[in-house]
N, C-alpha and C. Protein backbone atom coordinates (compact mmCIF):
# COMPACT_ATOMS: atom_id res chain seq x y z
N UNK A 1 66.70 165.88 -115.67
CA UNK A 1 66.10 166.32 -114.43
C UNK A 1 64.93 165.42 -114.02
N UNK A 2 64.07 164.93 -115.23
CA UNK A 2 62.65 163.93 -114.72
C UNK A 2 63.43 162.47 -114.39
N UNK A 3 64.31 162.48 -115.26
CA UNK A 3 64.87 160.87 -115.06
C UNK A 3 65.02 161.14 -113.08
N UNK A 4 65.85 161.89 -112.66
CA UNK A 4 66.39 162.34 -111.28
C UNK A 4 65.56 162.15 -110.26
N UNK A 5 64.35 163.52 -110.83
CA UNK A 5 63.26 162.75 -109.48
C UNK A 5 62.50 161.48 -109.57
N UNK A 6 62.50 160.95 -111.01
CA UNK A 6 62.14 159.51 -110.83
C UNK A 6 62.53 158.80 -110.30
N UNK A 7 64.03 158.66 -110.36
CA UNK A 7 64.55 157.36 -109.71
C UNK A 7 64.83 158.46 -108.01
N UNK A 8 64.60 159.13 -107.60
CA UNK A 8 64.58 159.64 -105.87
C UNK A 8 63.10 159.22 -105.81
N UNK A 9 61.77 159.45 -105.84
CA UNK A 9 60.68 159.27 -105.65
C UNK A 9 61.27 157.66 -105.58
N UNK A 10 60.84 156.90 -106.71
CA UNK A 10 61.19 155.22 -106.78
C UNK A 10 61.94 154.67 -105.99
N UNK A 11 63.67 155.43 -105.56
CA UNK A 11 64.02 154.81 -104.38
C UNK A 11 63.54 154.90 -103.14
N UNK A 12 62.48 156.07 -102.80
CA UNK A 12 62.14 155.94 -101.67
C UNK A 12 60.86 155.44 -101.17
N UNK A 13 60.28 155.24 -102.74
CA UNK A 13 58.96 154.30 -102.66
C UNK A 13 59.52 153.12 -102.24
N UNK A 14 60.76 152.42 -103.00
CA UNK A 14 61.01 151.30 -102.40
C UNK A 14 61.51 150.94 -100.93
N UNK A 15 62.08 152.16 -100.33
CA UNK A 15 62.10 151.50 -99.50
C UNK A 15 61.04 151.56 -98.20
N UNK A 16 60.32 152.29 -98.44
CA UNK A 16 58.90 152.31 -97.71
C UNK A 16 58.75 151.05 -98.17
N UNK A 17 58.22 150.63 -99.30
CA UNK A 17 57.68 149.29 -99.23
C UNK A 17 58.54 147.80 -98.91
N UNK A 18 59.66 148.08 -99.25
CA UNK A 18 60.48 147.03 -98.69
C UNK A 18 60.62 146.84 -97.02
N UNK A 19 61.27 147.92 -96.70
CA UNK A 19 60.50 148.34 -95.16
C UNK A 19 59.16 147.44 -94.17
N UNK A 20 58.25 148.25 -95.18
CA UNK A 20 57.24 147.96 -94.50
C UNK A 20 55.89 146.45 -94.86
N UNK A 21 56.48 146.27 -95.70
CA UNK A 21 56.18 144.73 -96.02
C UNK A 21 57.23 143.95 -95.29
N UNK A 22 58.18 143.47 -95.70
CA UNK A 22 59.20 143.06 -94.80
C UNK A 22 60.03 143.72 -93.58
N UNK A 23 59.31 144.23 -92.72
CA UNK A 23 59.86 145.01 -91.67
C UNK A 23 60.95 143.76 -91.06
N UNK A 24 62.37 144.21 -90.73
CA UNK A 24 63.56 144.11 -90.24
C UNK A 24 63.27 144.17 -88.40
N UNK A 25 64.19 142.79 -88.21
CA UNK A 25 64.32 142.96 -86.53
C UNK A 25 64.67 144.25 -86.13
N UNK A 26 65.78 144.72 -86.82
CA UNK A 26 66.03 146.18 -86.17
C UNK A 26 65.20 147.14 -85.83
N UNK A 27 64.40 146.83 -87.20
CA UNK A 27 62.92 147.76 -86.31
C UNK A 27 61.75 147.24 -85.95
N UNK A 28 62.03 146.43 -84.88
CA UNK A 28 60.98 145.59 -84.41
C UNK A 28 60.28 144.40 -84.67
N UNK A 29 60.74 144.31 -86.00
CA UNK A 29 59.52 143.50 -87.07
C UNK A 29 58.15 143.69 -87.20
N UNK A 30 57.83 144.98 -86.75
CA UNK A 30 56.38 145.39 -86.98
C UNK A 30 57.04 146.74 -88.39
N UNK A 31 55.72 147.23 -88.52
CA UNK A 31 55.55 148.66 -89.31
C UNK A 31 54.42 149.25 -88.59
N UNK A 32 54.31 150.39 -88.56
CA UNK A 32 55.23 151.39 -88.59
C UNK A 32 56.24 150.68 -87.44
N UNK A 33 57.86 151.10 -87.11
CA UNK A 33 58.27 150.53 -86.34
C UNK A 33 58.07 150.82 -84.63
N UNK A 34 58.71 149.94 -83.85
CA UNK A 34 58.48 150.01 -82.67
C UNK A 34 59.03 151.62 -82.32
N UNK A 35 58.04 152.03 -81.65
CA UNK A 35 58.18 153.62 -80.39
C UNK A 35 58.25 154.75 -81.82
N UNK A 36 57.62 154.04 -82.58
CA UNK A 36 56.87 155.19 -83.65
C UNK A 36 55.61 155.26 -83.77
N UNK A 37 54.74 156.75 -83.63
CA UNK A 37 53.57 156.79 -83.56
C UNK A 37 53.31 157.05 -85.32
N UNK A 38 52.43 156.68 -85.83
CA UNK A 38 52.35 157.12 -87.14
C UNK A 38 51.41 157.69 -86.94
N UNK A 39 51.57 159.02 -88.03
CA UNK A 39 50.55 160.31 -88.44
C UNK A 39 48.93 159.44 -88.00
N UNK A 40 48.17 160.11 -87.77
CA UNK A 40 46.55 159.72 -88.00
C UNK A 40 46.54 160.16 -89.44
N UNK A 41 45.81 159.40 -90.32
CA UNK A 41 45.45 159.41 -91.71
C UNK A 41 44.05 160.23 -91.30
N UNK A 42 43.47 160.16 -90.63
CA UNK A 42 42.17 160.89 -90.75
C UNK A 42 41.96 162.25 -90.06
N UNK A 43 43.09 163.15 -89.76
CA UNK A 43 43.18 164.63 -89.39
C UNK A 43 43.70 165.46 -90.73
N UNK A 44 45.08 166.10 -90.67
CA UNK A 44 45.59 166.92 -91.49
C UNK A 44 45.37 166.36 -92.67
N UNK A 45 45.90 164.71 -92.74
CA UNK A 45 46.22 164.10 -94.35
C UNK A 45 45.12 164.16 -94.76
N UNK A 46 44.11 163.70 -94.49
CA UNK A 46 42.67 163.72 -95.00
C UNK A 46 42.16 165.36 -95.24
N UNK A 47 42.30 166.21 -94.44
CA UNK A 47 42.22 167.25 -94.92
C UNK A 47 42.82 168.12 -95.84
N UNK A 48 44.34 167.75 -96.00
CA UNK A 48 44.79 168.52 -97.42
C UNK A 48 44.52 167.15 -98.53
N UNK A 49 43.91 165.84 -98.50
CA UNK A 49 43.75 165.53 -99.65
C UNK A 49 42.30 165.66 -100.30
N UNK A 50 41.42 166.41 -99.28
CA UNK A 50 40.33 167.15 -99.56
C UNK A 50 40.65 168.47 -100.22
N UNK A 51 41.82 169.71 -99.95
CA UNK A 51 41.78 170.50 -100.02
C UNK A 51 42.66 170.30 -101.43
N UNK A 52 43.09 169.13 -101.80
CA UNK A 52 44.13 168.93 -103.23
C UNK A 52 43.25 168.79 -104.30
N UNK A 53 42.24 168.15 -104.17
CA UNK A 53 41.33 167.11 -105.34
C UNK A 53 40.27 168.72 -104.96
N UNK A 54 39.53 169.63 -104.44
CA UNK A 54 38.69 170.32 -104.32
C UNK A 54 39.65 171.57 -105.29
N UNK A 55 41.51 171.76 -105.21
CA UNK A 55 41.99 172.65 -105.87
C UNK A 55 42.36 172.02 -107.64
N UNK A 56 42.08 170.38 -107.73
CA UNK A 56 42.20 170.02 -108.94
C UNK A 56 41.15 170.54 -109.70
N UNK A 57 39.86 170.54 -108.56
CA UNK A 57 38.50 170.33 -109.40
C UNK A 57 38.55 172.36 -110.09
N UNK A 58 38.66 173.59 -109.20
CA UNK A 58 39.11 174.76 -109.08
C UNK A 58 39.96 174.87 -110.43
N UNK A 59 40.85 174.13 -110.49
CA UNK A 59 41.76 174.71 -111.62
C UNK A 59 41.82 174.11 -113.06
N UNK A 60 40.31 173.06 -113.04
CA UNK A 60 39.89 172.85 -114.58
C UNK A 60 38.84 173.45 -114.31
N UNK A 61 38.05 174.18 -113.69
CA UNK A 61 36.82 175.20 -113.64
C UNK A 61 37.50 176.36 -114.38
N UNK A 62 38.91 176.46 -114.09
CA UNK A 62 39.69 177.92 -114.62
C UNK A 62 39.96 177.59 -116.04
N UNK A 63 40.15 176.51 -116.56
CA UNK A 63 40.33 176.08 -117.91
C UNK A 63 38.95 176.43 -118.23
N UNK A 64 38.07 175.47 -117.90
CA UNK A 64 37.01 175.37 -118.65
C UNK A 64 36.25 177.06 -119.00
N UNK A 65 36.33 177.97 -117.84
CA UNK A 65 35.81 179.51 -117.99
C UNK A 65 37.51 180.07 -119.01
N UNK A 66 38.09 179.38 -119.12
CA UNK A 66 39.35 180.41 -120.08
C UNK A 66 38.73 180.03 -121.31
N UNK A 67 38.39 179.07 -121.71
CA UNK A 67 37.77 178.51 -123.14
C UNK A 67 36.65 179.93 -123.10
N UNK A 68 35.76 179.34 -122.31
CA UNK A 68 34.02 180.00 -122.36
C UNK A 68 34.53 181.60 -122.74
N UNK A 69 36.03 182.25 -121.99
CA UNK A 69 36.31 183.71 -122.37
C UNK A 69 35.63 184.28 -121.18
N UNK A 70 35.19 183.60 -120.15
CA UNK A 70 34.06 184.34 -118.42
C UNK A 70 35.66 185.04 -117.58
N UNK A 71 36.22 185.97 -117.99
CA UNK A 71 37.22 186.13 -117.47
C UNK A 71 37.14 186.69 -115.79
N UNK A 72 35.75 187.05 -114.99
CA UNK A 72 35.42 186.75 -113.67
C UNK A 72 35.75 185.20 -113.35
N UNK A 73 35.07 184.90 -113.82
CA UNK A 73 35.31 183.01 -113.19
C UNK A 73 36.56 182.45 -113.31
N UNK A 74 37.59 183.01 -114.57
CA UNK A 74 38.97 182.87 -114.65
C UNK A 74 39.71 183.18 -113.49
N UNK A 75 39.23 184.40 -113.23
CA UNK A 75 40.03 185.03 -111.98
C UNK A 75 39.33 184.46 -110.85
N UNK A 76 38.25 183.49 -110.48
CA UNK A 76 37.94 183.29 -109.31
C UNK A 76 38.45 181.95 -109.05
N UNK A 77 38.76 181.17 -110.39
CA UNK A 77 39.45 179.83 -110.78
C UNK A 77 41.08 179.74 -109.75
N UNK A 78 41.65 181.11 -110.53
CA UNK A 78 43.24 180.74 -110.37
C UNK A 78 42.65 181.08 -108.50
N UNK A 79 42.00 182.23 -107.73
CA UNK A 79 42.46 182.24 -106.70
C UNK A 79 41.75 181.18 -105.58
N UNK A 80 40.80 179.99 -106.19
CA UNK A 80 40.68 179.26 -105.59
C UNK A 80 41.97 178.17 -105.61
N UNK A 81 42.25 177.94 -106.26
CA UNK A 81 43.76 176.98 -106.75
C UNK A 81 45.05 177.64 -106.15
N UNK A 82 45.15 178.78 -105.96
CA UNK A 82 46.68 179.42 -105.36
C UNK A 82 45.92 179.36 -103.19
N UNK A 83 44.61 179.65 -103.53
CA UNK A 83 44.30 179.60 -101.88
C UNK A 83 44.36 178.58 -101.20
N UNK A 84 43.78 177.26 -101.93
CA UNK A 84 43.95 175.84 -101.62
C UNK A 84 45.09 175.31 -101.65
N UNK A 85 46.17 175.46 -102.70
CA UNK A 85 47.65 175.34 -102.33
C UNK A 85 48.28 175.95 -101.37
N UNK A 86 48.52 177.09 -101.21
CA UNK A 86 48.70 177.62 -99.91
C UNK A 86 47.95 177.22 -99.00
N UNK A 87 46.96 176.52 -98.47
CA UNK A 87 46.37 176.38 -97.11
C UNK A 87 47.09 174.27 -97.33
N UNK A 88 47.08 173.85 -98.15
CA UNK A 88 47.82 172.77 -98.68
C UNK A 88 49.33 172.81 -97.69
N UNK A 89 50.53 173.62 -98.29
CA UNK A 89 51.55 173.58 -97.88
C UNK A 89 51.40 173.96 -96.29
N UNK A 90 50.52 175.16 -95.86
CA UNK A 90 50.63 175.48 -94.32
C UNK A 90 50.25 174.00 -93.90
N UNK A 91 49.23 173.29 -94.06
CA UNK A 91 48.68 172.29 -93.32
C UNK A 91 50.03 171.11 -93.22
N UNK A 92 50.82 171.18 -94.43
CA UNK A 92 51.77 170.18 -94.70
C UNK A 92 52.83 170.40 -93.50
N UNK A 93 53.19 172.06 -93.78
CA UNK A 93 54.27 172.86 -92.89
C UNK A 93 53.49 172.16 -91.25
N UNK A 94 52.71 172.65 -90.83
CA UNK A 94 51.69 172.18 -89.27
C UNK A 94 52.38 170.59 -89.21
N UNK A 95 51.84 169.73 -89.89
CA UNK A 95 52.39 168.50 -89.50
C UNK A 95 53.56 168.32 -89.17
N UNK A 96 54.71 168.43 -89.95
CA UNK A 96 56.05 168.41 -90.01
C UNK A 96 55.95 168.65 -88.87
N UNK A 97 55.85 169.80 -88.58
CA UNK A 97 56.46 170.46 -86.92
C UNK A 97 55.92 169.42 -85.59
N UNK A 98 54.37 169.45 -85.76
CA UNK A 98 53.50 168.60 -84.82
C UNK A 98 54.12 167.05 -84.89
N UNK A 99 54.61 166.24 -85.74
CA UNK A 99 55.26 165.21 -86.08
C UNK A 99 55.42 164.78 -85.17
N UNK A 100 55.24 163.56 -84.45
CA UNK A 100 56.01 163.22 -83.36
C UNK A 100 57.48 162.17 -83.17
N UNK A 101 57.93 162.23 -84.64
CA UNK A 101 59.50 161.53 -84.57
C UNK A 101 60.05 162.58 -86.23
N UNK A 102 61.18 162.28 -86.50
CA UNK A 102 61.62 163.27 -87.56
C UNK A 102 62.16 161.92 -88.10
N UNK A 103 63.28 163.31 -89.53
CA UNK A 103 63.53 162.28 -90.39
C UNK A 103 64.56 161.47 -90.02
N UNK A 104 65.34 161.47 -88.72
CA UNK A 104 66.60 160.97 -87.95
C UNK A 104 66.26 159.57 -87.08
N UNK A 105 64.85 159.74 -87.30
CA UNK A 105 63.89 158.35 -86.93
C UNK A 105 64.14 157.28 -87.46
N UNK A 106 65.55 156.37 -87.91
CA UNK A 106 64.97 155.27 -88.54
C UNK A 106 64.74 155.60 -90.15
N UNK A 107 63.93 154.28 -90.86
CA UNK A 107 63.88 154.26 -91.99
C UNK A 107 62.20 154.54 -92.06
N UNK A 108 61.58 154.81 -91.17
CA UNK A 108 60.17 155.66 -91.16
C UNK A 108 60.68 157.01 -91.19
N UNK A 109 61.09 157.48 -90.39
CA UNK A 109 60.94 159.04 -90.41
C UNK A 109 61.44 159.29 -91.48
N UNK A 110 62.36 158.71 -92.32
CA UNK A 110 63.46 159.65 -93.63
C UNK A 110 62.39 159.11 -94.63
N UNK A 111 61.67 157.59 -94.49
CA UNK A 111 60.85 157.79 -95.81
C UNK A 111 59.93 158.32 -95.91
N UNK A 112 59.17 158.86 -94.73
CA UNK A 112 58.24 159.58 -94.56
C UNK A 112 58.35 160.95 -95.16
N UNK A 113 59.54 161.21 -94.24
CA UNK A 113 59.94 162.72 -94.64
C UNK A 113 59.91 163.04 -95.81
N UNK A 114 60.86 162.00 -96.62
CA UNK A 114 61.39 162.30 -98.28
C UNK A 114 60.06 162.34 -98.86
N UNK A 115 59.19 161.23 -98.92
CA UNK A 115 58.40 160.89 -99.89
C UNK A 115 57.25 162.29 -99.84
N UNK A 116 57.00 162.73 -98.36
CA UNK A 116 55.76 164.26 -98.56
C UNK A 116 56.68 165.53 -98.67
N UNK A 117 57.43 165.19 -98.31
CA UNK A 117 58.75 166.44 -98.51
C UNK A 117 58.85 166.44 -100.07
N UNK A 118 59.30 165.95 -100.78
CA UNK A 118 58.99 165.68 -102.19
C UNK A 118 58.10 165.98 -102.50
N UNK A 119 56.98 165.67 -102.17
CA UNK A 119 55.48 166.48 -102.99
C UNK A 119 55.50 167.81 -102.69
N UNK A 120 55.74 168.21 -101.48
CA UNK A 120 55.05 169.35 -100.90
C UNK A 120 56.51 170.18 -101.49
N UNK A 121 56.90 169.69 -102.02
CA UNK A 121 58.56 170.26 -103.16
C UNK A 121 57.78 170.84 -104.53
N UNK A 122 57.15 169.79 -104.98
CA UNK A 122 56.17 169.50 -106.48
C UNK A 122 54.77 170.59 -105.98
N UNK A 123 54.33 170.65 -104.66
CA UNK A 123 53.03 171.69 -104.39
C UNK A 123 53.61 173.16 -105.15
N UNK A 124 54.68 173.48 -103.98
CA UNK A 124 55.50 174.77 -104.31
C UNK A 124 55.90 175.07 -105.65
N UNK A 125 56.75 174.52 -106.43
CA UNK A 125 56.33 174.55 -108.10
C UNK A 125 55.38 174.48 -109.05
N UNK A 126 54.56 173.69 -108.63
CA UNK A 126 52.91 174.06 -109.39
C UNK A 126 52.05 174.95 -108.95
N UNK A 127 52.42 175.45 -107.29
CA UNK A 127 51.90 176.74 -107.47
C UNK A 127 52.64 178.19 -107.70
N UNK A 128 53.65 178.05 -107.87
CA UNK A 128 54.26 179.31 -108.88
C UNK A 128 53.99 179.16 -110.07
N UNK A 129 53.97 177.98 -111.09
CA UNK A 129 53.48 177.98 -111.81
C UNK A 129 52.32 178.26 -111.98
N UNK A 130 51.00 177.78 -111.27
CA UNK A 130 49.88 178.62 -111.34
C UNK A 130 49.83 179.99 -111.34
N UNK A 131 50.77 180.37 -110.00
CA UNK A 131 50.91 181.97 -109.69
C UNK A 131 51.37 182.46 -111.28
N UNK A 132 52.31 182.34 -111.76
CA UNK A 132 53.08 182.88 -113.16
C UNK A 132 51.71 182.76 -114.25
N UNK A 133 50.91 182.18 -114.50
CA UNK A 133 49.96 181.68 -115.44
C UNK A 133 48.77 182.64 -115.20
N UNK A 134 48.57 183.15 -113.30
CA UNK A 134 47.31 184.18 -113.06
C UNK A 134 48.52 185.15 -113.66
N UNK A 135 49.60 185.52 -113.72
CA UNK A 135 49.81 186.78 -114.15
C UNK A 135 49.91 186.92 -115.14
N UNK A 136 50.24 185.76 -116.51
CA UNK A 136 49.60 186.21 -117.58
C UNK A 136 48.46 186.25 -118.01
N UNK A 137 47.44 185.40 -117.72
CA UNK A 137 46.19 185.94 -117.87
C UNK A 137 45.76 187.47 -117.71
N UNK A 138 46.38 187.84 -116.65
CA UNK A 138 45.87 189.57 -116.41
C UNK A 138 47.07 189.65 -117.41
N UNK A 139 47.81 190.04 -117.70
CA UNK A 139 48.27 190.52 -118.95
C UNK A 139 47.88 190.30 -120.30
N UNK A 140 47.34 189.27 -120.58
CA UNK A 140 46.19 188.74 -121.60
C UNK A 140 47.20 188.51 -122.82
N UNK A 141 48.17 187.32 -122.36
CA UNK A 141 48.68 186.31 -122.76
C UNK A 141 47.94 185.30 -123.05
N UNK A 142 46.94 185.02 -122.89
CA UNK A 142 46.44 183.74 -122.51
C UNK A 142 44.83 184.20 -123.44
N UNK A 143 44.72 183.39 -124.66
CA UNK A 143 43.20 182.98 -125.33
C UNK A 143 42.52 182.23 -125.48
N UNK A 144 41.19 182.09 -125.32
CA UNK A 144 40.19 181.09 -125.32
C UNK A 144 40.85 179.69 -126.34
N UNK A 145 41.69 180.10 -127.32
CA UNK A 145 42.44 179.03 -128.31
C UNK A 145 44.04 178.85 -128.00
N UNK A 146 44.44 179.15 -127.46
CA UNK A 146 45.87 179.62 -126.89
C UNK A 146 46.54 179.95 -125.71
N UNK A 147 46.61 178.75 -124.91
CA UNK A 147 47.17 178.49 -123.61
C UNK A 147 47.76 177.81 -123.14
N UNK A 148 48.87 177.41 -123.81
CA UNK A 148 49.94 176.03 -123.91
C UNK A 148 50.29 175.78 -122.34
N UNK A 149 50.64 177.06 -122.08
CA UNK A 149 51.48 177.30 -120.76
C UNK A 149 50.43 177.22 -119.82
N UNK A 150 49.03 177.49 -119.72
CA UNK A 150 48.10 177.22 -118.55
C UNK A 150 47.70 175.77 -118.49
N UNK A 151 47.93 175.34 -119.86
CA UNK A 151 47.13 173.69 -119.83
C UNK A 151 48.63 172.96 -119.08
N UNK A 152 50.15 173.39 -119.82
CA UNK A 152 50.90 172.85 -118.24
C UNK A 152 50.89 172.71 -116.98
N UNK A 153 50.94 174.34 -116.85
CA UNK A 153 50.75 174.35 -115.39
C UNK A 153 48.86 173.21 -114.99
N UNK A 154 47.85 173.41 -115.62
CA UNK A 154 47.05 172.19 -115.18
C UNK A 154 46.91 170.49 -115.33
N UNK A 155 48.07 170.43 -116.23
CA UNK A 155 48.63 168.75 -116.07
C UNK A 155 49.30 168.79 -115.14
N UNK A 156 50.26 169.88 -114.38
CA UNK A 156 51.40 169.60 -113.81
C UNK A 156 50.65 169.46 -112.20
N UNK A 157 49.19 170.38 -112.53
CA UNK A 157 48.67 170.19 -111.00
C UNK A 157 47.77 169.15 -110.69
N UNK A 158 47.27 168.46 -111.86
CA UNK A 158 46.90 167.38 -111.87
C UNK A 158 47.41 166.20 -111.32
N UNK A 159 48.84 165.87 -111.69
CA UNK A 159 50.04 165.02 -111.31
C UNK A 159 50.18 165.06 -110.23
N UNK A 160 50.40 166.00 -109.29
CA UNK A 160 50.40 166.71 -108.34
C UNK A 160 49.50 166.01 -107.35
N UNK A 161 48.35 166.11 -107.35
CA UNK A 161 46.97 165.59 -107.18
C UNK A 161 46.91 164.01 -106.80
N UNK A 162 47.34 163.18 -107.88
CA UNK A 162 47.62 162.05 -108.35
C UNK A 162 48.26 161.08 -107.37
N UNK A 163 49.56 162.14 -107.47
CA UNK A 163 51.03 161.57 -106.56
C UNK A 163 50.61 161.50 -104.95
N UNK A 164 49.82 162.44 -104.42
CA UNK A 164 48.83 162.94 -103.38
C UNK A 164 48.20 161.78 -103.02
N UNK A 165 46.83 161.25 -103.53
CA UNK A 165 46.24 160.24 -103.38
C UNK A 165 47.17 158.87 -103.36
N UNK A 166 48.13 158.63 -104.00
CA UNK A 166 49.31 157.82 -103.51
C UNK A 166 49.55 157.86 -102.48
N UNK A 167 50.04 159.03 -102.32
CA UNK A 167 50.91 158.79 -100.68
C UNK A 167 49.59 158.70 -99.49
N UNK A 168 48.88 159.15 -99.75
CA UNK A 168 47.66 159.28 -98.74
C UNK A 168 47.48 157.86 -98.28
N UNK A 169 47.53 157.23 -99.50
CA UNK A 169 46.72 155.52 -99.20
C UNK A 169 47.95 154.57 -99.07
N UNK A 170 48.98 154.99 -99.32
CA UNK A 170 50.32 154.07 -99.67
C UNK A 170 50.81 154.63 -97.82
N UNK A 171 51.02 155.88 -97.63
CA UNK A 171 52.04 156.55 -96.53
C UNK A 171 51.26 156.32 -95.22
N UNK A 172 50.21 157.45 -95.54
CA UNK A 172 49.07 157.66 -94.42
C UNK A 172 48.17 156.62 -93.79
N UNK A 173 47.56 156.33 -94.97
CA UNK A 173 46.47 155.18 -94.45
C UNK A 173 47.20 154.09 -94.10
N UNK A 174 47.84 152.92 -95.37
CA UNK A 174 48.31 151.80 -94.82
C UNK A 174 49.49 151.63 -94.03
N UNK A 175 50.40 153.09 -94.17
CA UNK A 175 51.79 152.69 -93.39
C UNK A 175 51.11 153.12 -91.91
N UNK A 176 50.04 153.52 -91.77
CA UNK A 176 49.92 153.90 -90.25
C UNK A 176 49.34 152.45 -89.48
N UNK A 177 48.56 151.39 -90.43
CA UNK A 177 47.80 150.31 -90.04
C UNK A 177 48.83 149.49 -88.80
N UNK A 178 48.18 149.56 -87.51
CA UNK A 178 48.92 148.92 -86.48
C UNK A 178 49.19 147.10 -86.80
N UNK A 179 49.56 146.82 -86.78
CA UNK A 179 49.56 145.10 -86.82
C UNK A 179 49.38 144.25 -85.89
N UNK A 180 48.70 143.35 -86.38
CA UNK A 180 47.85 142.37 -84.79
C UNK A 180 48.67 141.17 -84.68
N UNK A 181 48.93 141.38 -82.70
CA UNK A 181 50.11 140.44 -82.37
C UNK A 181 49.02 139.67 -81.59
């Protein structure tokens, strides 16, 4: 299954970058291509990659109070991290729609699409996983020495995070850079 989304992520990293380093007459020979507006990097994207790295920082605050045993701050941990993911995916969901070309656009819109469509795939699983992890904690599964399954789910949202700041600076920022004719 990891081999799978590796090589889907990787093929569609490549062809964003093949793309858009070597942009093709067909599409203009610019990037983003001709009669495509690309996203502004400094509205939504900038705001859920504020609201990603502010829910990374949230959900090792929840580690760090699960150690300490502050089981208030535990519980104020997970619902900063499930609130910021959810306001994460709506903001993701808002764009999509607001978008002004889709994924039928060319080899921008489908790599566009795939590559945040894919994360915001990886948001939705790390936050059920979070969600599943606040419910064992209230069931008190989960001890200051013994939390295999919460320290996953916080690598997995870490990664998460990671892959984020990628696309931000790889998708957003530089695939939006106009080129000077």
């Amino acid at each position: 299954m990891y081999f799978l989304k590796l090589c889907s992520f990787s093929a569609s990293s490549g062809l964003f970058f093949h793309s858009s380093l070597a942009p093709s007459i067909e599409i203009g020979g610019i990037w983003p291509p001709a009669n495509i507006v690309a996203p502004n990097p400094w509205g939504i994207p900038l705001l859920n990659t504020v609201i990603l790295l502010l829910s990374g920082v949230s959900i090792t605050y929840t580690h760090m109070y699960l150690i300490l045993r502050n089981v208030v701050r535990v519980i104020e941990g997970f619902m900063y991290t499930i609130i910021a993911a959810l306001i994460f995916l709506a903001m993701q969901v808002k764009e999509f729609i607001e978008a002004p070309f889709d994924i039928s656009d060319g080899i921008y819109g489908s790599t566009f699409f795939m590559l945040t469509g894919f994360h915001g795939a990886h948001v939705i699983v790390g936050t059920i996983f979070i969600i599943v992890c606040f419910i064992r904690f209230l069931k008190r599964h989960f001890f200051s020495n013994h939390h295999v399954g919460f320290e996953a789910a916080a690598w997995y949202w870490h990664f998460v995070d990671v892959v984020w700041l990628f696309l931000f600076i790889c998708v957003y920022y530089w695939g939006s850079l106009t080129p000077a004719i």
